[in-house]
N, C-alpha and C. Protein backbone atom coordinates (compact mmCIF):
# COMPACT_ATOMS: atom_id res chain seq x y z
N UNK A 1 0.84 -1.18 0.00
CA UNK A 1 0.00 0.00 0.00
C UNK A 1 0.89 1.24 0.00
N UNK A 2 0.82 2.16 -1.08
CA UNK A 2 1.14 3.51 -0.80
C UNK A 2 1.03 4.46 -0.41
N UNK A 3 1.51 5.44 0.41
CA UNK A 3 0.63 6.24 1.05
C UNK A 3 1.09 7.98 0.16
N UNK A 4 0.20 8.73 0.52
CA UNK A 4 0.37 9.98 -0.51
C UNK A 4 0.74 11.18 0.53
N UNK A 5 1.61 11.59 -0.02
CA UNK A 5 1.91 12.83 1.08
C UNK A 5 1.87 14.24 0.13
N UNK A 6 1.27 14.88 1.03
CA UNK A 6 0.83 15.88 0.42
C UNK A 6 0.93 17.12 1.45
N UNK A 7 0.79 18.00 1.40
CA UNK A 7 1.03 19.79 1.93
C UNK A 7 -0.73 19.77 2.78
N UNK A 8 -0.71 19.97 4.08
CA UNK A 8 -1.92 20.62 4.54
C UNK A 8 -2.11 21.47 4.32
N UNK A 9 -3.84 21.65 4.59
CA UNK A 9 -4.42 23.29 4.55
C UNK A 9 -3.53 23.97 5.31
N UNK A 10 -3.08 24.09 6.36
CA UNK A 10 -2.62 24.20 7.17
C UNK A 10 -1.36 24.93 7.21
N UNK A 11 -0.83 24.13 6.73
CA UNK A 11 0.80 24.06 6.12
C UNK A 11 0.65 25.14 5.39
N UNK A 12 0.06 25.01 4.18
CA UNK A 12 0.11 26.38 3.06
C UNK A 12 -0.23 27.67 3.68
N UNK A 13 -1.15 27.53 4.67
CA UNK A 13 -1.19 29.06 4.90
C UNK A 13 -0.57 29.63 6.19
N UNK A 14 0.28 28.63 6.30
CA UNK A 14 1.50 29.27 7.54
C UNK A 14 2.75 30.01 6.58
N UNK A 15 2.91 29.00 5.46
CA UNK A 15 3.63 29.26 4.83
C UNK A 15 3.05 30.85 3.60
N UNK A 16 2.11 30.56 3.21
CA UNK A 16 1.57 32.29 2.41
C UNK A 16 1.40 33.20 3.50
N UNK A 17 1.85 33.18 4.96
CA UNK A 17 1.36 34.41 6.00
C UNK A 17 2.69 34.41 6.04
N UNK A 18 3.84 33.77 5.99
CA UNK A 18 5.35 34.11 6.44
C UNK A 18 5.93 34.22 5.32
N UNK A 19 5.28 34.32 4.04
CA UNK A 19 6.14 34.92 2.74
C UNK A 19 5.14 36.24 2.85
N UNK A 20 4.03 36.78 3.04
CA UNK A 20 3.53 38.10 3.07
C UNK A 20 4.15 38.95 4.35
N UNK A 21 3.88 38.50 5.30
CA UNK A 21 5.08 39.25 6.12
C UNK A 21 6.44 39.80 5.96
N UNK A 22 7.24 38.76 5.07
CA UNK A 22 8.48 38.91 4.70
C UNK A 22 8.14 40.31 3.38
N UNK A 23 7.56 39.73 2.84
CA UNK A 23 7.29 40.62 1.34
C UNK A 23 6.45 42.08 1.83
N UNK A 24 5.93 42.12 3.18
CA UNK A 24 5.43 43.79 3.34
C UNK A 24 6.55 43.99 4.28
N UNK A 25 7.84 43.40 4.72
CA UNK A 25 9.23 44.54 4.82
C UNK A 25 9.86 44.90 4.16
N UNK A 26 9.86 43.61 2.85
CA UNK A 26 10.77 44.14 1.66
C UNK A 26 10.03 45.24 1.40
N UNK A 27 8.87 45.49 1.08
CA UNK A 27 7.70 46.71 0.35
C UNK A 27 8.07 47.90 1.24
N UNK A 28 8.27 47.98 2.49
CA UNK A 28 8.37 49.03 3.31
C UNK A 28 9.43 49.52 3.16
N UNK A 29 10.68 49.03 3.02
CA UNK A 29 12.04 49.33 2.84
C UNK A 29 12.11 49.84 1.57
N UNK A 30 11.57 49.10 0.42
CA UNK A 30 12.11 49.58 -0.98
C UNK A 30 11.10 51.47 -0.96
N UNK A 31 10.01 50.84 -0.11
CA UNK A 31 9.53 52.38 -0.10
C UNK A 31 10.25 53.60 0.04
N UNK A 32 11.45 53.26 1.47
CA UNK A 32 11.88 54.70 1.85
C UNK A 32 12.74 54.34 0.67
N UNK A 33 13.60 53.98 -0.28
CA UNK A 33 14.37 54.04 -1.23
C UNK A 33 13.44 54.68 -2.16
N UNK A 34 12.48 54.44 -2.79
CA UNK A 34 11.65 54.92 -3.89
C UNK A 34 11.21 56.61 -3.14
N UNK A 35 11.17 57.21 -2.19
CA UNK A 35 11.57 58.46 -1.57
C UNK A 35 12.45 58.75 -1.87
N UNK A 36 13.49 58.01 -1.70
CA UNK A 36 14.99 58.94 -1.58
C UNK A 36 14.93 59.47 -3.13
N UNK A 37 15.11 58.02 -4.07
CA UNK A 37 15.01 58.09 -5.69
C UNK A 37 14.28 59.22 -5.41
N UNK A 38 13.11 59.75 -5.95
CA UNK A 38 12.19 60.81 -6.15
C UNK A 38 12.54 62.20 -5.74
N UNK A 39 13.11 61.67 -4.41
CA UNK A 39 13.94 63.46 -3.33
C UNK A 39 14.75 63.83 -4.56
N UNK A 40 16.05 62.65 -4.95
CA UNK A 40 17.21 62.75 -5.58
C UNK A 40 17.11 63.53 -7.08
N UNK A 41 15.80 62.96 -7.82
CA UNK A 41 15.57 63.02 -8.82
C UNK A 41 15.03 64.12 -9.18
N UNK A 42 13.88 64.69 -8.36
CA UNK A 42 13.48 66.04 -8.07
C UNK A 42 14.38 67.37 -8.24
N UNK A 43 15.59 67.06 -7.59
CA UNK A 43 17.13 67.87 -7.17
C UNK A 43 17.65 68.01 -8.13
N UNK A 44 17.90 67.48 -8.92
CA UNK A 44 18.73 67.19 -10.01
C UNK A 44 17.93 67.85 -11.24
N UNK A 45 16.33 67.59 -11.55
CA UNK A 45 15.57 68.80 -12.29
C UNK A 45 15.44 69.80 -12.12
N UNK A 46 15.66 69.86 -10.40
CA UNK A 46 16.02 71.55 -10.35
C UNK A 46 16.95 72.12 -11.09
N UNK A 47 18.64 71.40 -10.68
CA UNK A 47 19.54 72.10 -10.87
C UNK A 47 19.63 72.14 -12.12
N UNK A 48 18.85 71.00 -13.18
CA UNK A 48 19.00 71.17 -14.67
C UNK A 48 18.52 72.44 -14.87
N UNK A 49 17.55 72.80 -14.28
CA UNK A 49 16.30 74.28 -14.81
C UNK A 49 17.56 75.55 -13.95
N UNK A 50 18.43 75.66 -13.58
CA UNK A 50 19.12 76.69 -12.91
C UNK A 50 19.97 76.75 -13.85
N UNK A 51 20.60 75.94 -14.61
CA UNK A 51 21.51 75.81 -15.64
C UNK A 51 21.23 76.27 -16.65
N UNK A 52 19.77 75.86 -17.21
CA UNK A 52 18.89 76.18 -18.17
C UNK A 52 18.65 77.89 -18.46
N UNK A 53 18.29 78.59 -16.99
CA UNK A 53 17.87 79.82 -16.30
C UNK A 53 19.50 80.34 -16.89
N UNK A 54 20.51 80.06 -16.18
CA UNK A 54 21.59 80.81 -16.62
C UNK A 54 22.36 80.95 -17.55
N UNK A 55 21.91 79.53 -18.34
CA UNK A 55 22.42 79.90 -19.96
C UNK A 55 21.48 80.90 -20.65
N UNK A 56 20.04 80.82 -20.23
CA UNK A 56 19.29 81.66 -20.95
C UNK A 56 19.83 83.05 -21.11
N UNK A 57 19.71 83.13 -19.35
CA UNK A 57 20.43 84.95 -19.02
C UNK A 57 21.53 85.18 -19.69
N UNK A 58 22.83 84.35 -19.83
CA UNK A 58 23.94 84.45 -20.11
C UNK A 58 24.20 84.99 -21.82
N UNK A 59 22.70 83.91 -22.77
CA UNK A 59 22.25 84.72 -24.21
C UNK A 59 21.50 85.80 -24.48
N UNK A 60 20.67 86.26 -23.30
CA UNK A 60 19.66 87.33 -23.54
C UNK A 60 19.70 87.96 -22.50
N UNK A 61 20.53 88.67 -21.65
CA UNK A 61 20.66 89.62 -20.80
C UNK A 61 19.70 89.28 -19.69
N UNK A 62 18.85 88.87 -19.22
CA UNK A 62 17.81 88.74 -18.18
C UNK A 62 17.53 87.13 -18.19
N UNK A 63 16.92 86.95 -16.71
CA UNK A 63 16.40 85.80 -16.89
C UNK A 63 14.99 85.86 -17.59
N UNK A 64 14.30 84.40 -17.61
CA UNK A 64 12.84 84.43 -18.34
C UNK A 64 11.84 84.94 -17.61
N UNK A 65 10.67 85.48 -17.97
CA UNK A 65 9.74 85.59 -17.24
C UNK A 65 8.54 84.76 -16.78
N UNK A 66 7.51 84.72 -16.04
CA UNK A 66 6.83 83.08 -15.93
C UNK A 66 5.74 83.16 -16.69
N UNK A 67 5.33 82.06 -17.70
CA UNK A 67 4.48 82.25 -18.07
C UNK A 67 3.39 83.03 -18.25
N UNK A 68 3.28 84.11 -19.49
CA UNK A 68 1.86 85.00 -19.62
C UNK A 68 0.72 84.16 -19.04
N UNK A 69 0.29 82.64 -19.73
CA UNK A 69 -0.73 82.19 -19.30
C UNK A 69 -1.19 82.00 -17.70
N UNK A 70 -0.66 81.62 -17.17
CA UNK A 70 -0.55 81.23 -15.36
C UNK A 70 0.22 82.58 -14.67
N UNK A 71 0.37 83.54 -15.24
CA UNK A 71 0.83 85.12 -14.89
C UNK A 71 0.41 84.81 -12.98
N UNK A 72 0.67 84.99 -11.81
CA UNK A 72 0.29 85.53 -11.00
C UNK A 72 0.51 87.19 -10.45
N UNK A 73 0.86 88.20 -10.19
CA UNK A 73 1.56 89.69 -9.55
C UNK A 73 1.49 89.53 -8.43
N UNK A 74 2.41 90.27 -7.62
CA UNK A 74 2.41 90.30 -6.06
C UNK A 74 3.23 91.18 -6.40
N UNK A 75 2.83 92.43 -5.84
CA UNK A 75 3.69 93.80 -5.49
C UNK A 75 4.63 93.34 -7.14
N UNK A 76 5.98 93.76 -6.62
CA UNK A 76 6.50 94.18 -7.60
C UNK A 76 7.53 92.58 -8.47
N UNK A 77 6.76 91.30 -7.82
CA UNK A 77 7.16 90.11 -8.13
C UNK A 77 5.71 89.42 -8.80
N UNK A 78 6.46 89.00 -9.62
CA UNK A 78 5.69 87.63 -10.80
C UNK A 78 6.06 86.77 -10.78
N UNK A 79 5.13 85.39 -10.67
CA UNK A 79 5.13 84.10 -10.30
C UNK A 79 4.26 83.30 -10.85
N UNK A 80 4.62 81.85 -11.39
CA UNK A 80 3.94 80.95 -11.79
C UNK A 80 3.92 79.47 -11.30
N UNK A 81 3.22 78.98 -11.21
CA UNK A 81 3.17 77.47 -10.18
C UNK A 81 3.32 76.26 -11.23
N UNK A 82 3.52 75.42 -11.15
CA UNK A 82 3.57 74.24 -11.56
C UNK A 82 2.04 73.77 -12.17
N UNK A 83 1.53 73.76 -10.83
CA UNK A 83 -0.18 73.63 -10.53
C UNK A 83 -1.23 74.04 -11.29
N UNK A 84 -0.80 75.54 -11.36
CA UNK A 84 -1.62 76.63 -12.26
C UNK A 84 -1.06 76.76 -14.13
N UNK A 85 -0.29 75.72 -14.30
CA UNK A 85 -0.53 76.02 -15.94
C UNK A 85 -0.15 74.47 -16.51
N UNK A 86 -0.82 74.78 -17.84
CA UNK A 86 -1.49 73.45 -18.34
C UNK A 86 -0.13 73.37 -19.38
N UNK A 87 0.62 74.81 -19.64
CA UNK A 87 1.87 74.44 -20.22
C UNK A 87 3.12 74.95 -19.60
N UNK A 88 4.34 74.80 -19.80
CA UNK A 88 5.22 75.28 -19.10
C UNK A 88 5.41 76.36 -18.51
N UNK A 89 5.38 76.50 -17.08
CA UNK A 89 5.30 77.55 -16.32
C UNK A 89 6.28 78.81 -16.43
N UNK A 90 7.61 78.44 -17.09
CA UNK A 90 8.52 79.22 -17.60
C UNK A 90 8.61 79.71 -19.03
N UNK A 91 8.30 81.14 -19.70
CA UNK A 91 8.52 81.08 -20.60
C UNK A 91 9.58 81.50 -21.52
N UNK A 92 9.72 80.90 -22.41
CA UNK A 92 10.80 80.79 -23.85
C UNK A 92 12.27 80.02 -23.25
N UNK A 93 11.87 79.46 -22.02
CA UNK A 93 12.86 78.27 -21.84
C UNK A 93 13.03 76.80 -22.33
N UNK A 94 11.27 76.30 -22.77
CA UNK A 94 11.25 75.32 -23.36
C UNK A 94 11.08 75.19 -24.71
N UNK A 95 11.72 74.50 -26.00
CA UNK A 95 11.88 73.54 -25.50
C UNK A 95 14.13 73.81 -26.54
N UNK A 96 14.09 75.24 -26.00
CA UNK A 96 15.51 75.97 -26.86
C UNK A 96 16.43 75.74 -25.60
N UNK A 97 16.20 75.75 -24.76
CA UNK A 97 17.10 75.51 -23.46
C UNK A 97 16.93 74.60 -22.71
N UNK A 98 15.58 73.72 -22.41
CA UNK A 98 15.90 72.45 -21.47
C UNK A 98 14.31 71.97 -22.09
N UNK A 99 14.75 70.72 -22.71
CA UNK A 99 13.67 69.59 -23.04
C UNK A 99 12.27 69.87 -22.37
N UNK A 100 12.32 69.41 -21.07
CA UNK A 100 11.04 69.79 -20.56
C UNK A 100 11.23 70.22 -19.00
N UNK A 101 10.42 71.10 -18.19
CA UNK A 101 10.64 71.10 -16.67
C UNK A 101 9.85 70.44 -15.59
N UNK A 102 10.63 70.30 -14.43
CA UNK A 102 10.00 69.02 -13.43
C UNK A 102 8.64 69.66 -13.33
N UNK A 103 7.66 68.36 -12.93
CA UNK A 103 6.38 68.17 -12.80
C UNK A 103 6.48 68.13 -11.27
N UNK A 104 5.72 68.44 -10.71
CA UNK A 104 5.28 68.21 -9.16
C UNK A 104 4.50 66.60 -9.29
N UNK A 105 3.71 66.11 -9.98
CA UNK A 105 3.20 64.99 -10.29
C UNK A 105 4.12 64.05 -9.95
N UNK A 106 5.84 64.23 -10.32
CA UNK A 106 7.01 63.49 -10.05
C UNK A 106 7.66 63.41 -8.89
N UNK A 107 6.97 64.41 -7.90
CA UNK A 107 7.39 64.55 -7.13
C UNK A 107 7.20 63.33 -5.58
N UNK A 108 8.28 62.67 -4.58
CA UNK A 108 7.26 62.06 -3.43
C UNK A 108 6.39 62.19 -2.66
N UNK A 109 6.16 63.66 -2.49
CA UNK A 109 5.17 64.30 -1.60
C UNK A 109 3.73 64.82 -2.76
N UNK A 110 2.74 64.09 -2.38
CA UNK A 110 1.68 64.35 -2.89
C UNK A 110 0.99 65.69 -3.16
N UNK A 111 1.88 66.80 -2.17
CA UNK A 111 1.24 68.16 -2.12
C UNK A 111 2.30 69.31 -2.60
N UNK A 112 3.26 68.46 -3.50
CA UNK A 112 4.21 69.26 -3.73
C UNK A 112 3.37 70.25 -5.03
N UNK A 113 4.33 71.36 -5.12
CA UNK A 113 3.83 72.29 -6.39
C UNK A 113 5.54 72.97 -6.31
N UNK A 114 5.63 73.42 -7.62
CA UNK A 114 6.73 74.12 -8.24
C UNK A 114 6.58 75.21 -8.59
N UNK A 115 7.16 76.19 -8.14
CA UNK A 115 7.01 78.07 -8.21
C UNK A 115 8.64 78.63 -8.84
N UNK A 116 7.91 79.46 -10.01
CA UNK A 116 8.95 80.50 -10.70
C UNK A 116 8.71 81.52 -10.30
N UNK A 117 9.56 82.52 -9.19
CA UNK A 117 9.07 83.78 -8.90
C UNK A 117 10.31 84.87 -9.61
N UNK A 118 10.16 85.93 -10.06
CA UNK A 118 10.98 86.79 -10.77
C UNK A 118 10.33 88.26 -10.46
N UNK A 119 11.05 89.58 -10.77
CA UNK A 119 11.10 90.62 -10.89
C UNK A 119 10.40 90.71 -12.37
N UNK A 120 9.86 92.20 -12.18
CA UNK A 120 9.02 92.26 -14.00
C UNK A 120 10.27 92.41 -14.54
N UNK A 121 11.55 92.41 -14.63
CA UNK A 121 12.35 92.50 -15.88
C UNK A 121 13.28 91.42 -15.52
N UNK A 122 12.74 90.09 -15.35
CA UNK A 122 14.11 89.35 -14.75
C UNK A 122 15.39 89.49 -14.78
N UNK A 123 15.57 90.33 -13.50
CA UNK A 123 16.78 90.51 -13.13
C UNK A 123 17.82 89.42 -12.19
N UNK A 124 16.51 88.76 -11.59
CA UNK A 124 16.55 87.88 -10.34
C UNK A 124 15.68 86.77 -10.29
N UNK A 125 15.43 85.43 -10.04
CA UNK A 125 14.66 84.35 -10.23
C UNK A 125 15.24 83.64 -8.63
N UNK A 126 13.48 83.08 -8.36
CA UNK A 126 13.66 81.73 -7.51
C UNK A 126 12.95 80.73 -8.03
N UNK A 127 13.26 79.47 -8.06
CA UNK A 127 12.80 78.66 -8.34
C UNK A 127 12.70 77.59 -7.26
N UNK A 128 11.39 77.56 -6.72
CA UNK A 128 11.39 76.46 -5.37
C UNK A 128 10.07 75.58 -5.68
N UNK A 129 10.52 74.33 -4.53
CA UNK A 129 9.90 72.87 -5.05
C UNK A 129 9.28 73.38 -3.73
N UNK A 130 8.26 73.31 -3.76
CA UNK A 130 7.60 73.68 -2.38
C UNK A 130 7.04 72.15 -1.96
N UNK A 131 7.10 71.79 -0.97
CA UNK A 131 6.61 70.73 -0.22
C UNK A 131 6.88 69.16 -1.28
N UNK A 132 8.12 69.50 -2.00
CA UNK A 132 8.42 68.22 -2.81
C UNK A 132 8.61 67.26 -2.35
N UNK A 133 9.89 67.06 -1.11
CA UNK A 133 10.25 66.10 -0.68
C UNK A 133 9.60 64.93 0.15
N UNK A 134 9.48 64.19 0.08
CA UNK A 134 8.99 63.20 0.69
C UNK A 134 9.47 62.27 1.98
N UNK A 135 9.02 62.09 2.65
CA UNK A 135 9.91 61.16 4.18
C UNK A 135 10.79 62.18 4.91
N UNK A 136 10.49 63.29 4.70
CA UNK A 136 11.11 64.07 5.57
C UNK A 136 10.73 64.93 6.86
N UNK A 137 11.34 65.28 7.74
CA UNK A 137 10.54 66.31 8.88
C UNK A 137 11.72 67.45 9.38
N UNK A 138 11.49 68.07 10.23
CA UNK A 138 12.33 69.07 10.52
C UNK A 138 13.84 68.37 11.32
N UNK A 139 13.69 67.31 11.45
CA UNK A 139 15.73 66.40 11.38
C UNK A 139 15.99 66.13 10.69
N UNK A 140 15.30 65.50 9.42
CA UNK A 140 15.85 64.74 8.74
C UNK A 140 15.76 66.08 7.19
N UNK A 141 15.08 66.97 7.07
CA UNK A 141 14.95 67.83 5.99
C UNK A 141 16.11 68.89 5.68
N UNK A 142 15.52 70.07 5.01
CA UNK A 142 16.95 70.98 4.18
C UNK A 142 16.32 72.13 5.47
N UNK A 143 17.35 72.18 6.15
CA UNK A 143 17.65 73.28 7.46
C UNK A 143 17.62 74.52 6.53
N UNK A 144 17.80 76.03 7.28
CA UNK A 144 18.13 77.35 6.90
C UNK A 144 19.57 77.20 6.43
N UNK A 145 20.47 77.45 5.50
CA UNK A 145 21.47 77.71 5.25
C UNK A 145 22.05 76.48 4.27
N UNK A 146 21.24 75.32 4.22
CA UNK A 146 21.75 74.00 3.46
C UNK A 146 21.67 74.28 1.78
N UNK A 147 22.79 73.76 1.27
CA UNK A 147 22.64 73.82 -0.02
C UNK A 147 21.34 72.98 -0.86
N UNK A 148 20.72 74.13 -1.48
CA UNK A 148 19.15 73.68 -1.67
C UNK A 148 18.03 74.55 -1.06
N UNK A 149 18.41 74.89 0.20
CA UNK A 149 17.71 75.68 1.31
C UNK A 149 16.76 76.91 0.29
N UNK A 150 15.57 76.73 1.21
CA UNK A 150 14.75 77.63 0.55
C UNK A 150 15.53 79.03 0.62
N UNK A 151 16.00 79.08 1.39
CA UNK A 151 16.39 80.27 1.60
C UNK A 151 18.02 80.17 2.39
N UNK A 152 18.83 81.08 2.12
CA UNK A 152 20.14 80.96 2.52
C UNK A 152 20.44 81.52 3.78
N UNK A 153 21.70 81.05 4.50
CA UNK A 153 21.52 81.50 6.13
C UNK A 153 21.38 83.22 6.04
N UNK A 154 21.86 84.21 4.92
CA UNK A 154 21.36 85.24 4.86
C UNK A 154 19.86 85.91 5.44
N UNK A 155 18.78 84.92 5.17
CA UNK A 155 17.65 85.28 5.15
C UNK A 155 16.86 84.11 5.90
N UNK A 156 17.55 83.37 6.79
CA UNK A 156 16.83 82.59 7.29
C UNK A 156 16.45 82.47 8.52
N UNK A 157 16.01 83.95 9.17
CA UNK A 157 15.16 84.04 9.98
C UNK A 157 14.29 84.69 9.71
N UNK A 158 13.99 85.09 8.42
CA UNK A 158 12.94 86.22 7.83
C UNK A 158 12.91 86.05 6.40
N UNK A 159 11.88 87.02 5.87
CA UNK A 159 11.92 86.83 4.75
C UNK A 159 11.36 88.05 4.03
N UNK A 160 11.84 88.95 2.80
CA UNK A 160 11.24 90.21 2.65
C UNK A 160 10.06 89.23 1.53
N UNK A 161 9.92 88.37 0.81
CA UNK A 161 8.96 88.03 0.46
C UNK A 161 8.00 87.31 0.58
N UNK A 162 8.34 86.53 1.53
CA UNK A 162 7.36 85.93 2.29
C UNK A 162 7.37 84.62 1.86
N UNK A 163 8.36 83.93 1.15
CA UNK A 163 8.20 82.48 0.86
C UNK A 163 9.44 82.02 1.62
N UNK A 164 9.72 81.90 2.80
CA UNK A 164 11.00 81.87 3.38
C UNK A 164 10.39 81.81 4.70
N UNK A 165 9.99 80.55 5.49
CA UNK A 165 9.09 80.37 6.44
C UNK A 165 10.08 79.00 7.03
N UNK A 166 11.21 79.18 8.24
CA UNK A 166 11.89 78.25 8.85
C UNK A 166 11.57 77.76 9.95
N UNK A 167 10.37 78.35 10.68
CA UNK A 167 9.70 77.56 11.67
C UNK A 167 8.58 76.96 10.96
N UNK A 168 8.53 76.38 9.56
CA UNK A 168 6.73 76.06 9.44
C UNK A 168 7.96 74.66 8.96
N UNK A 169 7.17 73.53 9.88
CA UNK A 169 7.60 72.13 9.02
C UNK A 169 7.82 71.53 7.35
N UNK A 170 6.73 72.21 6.52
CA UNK A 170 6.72 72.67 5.18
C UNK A 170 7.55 73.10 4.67
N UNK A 171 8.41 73.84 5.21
CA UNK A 171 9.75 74.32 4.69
C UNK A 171 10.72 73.16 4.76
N UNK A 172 10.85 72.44 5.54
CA UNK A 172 11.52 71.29 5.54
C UNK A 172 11.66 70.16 4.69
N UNK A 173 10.38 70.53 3.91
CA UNK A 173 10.35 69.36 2.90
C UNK A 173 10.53 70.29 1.42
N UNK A 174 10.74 71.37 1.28
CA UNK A 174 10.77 71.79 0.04
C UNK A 174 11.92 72.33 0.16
N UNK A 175 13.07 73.12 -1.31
CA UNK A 175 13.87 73.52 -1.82
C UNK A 175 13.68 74.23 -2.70
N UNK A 176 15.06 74.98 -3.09
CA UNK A 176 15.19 75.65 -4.45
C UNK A 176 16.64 76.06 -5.27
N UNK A 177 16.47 76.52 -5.95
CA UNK A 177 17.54 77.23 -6.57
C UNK A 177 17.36 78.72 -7.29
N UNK A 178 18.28 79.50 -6.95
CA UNK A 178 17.96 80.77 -7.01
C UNK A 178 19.47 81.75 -7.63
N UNK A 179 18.98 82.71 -8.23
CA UNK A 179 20.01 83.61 -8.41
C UNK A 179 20.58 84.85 -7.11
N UNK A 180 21.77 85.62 -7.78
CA UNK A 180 21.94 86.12 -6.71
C UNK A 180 20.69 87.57 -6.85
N UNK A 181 20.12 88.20 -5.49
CA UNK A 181 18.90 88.68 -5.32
C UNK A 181 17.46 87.73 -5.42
N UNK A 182 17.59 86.81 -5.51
CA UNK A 182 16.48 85.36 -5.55
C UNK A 182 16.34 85.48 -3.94
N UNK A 183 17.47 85.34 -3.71
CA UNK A 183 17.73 84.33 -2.24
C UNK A 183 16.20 84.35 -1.22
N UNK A 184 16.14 85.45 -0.99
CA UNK A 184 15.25 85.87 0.39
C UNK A 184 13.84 86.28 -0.44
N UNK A 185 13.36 86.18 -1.71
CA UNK A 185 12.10 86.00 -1.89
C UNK A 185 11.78 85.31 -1.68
């Protein structure tokens, strides 16, 4: 007589609860990596669009101005969001100086948005990822004075424009890049 050996009910689902366990730490871990990727990647479209910004200036005397379409004014500064235009928020930078510019959509933080703020004759540009970063808090984020820093230790207890906020946690997760007179808008 032969006898048949076979896997219990039992058996299998000790064994599918200790490969799902295992497989939601791998998932948790590759998560904070797929953050970092995104932080990293984010950074790096900045600094392409600062490059972009200063070759522009460097051929046409000024930097660009932000988009006519998504135009915002504030006193004597103009600004365009990521958010607010359906085409590139910078204009006559694309597509003669940089392919295309970062999306907030790309960003890890779900509430990120991307701001071009300038003078009416760009003389001066900031360009900040507002609330881009992802997995971050006020230890682990871009302090007052860090390269990236919304704002430079110059201006980082104040701000004459008001986007330069180092006690709001929010600042911690966003960055920028800026010219010189950018800094402290």
């Amino acid at each position: 007589m032969r006898l048949r050996r076979a896997f219990t009910l039992i058996e299998l689902l000790v064994t599918i609860t200790i490969i799902s366990v295992l497989a939601g730490i791998v998932y948790v871990s590759f998560g904070d990596a797929r953050n970092d990727a995104r932080n990293k990647a984010m950074t790096v479209e900045l600094k392409e669009v600062e490059l972009a910004l200063e070759t522009y200036r460097s051929q046409r005397g000024t930097y660009p101005l932000p988009a006519a379409s998504c135009l915002i004014t504030s006193g004597d500064q103009l600004y365009a969001t990521d958010s607010d235009c359906t085409a590139p928020f910078i204009d006559n930078l694309v597509p003669e100086f940089i392919a295309i510019l970062p999306l907030a959509s790309e960003a890890a933080n779900d509430n990120c948005d991307i701001e071009y703020r300038t003078d009416s004759v760009g003389s001066w540009y900031k360009l900040t990822a507002i609330n881009c970063l992802g997995g971050v808090d006020t230890t682990s984020g871009l302090a007052p004075g860090d390269p990236l820093s919304r704002c430079s230790s110059v201006c980082a207890t104040g701000s004459s424009g008001g986007t330069c906020f180092p006690g709001d946690p929010a600042y911690y997760e966003s960055f920028a890049v800026y010219s010189l007179g950018g800094q402290c808008q």
